[in-house]
N, C-alpha and C. Protein backbone atom coordinates (compact mmCIF):
# COMPACT_ATOMS: atom_id res chain seq x y z
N UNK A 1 -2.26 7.35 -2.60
CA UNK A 1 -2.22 7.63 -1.18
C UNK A 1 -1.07 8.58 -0.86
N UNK A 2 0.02 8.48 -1.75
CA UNK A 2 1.50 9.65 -1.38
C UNK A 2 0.61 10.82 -1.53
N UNK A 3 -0.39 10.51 -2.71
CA UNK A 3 -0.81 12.11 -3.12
C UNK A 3 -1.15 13.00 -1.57
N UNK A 4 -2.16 11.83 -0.90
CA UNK A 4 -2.72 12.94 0.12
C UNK A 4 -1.34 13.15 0.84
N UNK A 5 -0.67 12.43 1.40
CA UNK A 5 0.77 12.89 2.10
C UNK A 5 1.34 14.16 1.49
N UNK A 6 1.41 13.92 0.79
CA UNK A 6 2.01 15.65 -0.04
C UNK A 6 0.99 16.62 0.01
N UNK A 7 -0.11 15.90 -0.12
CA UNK A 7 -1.66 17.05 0.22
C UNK A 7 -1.67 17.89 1.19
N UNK A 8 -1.43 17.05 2.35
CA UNK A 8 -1.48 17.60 3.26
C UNK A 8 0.08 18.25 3.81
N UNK A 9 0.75 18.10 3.45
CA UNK A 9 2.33 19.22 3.52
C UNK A 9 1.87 19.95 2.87
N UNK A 10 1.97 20.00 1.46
CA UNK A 10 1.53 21.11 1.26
C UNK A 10 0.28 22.63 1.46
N UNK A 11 -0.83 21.64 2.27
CA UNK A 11 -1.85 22.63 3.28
C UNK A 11 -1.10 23.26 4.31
N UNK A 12 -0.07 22.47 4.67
CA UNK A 12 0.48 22.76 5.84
C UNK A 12 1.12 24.37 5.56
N UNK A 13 1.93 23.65 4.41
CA UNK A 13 3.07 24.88 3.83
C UNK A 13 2.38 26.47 3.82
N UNK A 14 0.89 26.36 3.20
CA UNK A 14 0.71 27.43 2.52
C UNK A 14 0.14 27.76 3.90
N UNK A 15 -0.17 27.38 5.60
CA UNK A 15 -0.80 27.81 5.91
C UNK A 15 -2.35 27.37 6.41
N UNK A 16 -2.94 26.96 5.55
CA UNK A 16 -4.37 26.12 5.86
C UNK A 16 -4.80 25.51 7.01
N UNK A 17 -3.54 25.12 7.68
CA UNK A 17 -4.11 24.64 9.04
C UNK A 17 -2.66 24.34 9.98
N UNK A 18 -3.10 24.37 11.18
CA UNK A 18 -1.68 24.48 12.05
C UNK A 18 -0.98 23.40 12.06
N UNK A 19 0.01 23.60 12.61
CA UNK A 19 1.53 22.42 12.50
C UNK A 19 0.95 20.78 12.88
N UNK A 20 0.08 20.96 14.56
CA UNK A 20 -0.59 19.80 14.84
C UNK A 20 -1.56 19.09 13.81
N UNK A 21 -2.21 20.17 13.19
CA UNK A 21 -3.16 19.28 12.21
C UNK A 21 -2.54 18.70 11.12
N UNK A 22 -1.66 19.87 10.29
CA UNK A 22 -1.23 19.17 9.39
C UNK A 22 -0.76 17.94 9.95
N UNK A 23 0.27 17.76 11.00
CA UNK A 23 0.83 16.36 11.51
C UNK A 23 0.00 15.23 11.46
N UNK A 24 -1.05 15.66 12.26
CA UNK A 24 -2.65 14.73 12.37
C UNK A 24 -2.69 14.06 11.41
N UNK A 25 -2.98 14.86 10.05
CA UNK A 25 -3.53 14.61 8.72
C UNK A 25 -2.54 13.87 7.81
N UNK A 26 -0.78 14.26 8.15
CA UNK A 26 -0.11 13.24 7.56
C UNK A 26 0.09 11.71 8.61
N UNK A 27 -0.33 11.94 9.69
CA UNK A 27 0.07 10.82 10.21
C UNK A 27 -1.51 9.59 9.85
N UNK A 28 -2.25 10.23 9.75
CA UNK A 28 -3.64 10.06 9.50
C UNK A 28 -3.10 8.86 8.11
N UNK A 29 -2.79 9.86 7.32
CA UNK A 29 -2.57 9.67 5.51
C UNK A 29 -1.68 8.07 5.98
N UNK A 30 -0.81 8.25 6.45
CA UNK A 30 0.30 6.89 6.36
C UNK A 30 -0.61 5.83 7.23
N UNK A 31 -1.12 6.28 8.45
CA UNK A 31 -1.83 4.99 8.82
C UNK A 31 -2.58 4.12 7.72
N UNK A 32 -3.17 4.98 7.07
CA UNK A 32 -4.28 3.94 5.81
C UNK A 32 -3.57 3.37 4.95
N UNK A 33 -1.94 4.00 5.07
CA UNK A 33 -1.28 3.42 3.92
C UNK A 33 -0.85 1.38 4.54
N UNK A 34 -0.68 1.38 5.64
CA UNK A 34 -0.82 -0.11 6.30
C UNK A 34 -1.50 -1.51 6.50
N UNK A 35 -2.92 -1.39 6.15
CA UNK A 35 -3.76 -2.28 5.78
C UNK A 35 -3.56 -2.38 3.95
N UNK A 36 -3.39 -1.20 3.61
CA UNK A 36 -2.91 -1.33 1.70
C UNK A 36 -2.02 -2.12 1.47
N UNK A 37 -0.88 -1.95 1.93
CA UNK A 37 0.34 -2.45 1.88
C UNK A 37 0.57 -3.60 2.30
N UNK A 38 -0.45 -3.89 3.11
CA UNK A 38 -0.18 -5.68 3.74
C UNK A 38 -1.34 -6.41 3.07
N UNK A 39 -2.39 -5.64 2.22
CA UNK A 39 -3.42 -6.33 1.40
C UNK A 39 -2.65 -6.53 0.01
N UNK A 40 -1.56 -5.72 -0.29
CA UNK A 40 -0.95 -5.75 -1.57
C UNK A 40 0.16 -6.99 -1.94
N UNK A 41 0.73 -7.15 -0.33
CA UNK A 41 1.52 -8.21 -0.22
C UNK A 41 0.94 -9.46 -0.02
N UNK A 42 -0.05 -9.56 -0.11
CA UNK A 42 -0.97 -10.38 0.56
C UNK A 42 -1.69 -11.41 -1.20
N UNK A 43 -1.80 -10.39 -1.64
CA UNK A 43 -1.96 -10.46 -3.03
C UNK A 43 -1.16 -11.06 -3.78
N UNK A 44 0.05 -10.36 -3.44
CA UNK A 44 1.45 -11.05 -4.27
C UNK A 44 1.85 -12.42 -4.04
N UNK A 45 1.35 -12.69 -2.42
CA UNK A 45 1.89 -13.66 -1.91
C UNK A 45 0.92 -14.94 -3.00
N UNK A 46 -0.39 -14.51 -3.36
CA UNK A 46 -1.25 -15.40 -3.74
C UNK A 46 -0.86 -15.84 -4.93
N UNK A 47 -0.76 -14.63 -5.81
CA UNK A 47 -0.32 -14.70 -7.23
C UNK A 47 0.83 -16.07 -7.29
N UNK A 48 2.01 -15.51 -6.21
CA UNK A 48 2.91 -16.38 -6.79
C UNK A 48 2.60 -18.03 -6.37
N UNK A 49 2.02 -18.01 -5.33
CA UNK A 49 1.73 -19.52 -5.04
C UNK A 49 0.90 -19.97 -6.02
N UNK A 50 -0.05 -19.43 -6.68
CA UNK A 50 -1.14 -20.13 -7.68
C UNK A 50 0.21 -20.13 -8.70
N UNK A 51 1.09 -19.49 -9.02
CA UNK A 51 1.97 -19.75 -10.35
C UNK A 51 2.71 -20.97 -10.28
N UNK A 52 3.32 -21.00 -8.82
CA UNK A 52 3.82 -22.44 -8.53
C UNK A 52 2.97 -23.45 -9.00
N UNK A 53 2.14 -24.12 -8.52
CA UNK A 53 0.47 -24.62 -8.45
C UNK A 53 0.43 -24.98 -9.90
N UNK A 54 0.27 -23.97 -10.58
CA UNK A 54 0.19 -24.46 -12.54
C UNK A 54 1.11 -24.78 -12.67
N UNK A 55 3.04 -24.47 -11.94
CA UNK A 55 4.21 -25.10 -12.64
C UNK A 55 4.06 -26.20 -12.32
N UNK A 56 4.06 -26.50 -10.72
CA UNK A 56 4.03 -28.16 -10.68
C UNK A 56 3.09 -28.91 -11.77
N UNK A 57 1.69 -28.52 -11.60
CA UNK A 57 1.04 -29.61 -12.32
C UNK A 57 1.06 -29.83 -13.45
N UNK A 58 1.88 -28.18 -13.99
CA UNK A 58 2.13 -28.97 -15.95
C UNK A 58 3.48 -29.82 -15.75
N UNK A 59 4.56 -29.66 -14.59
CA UNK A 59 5.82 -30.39 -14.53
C UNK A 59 4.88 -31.93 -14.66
N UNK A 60 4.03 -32.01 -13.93
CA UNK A 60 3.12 -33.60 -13.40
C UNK A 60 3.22 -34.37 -14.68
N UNK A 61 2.45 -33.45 -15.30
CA UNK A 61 1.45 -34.16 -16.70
C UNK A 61 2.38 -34.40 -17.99
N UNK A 62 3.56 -33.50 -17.96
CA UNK A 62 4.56 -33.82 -18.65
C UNK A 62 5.20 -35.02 -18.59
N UNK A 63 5.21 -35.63 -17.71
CA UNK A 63 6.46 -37.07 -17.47
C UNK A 63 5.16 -37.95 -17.44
């Protein structure tokens, strides 16, 4: 997703489209980056609770 952010600076740079669009198009780029980023944490959050989850219950079965 940085890629298109730089994608689009760099359209900007060479020209390709005016100051507003390029803006458009990077502000565009970072919005999508927000549902990613809170689906990614969202993820992590899962991972680590299921890791807890197996520590407790092998702590259980041990004693």
């Amino acid at each position: 997703m940085r890629l298109i952010i730089f994608s689009a600076h760099l359209s900007g740079l060479a020209g390709l489209f005016n100051p507003s669009e390029t803006w458009s198009l990077k502000l565009t780029a970072i919005a999508a980056l927000i549902p990613e980023l809170i689906a990614l944490a969202l993820l992590a959050i899962h991972k680590t609770d299921n890791q807890d989850k197996t520590q407790a219950k092998s702590s259980e079965t041990a004693v």
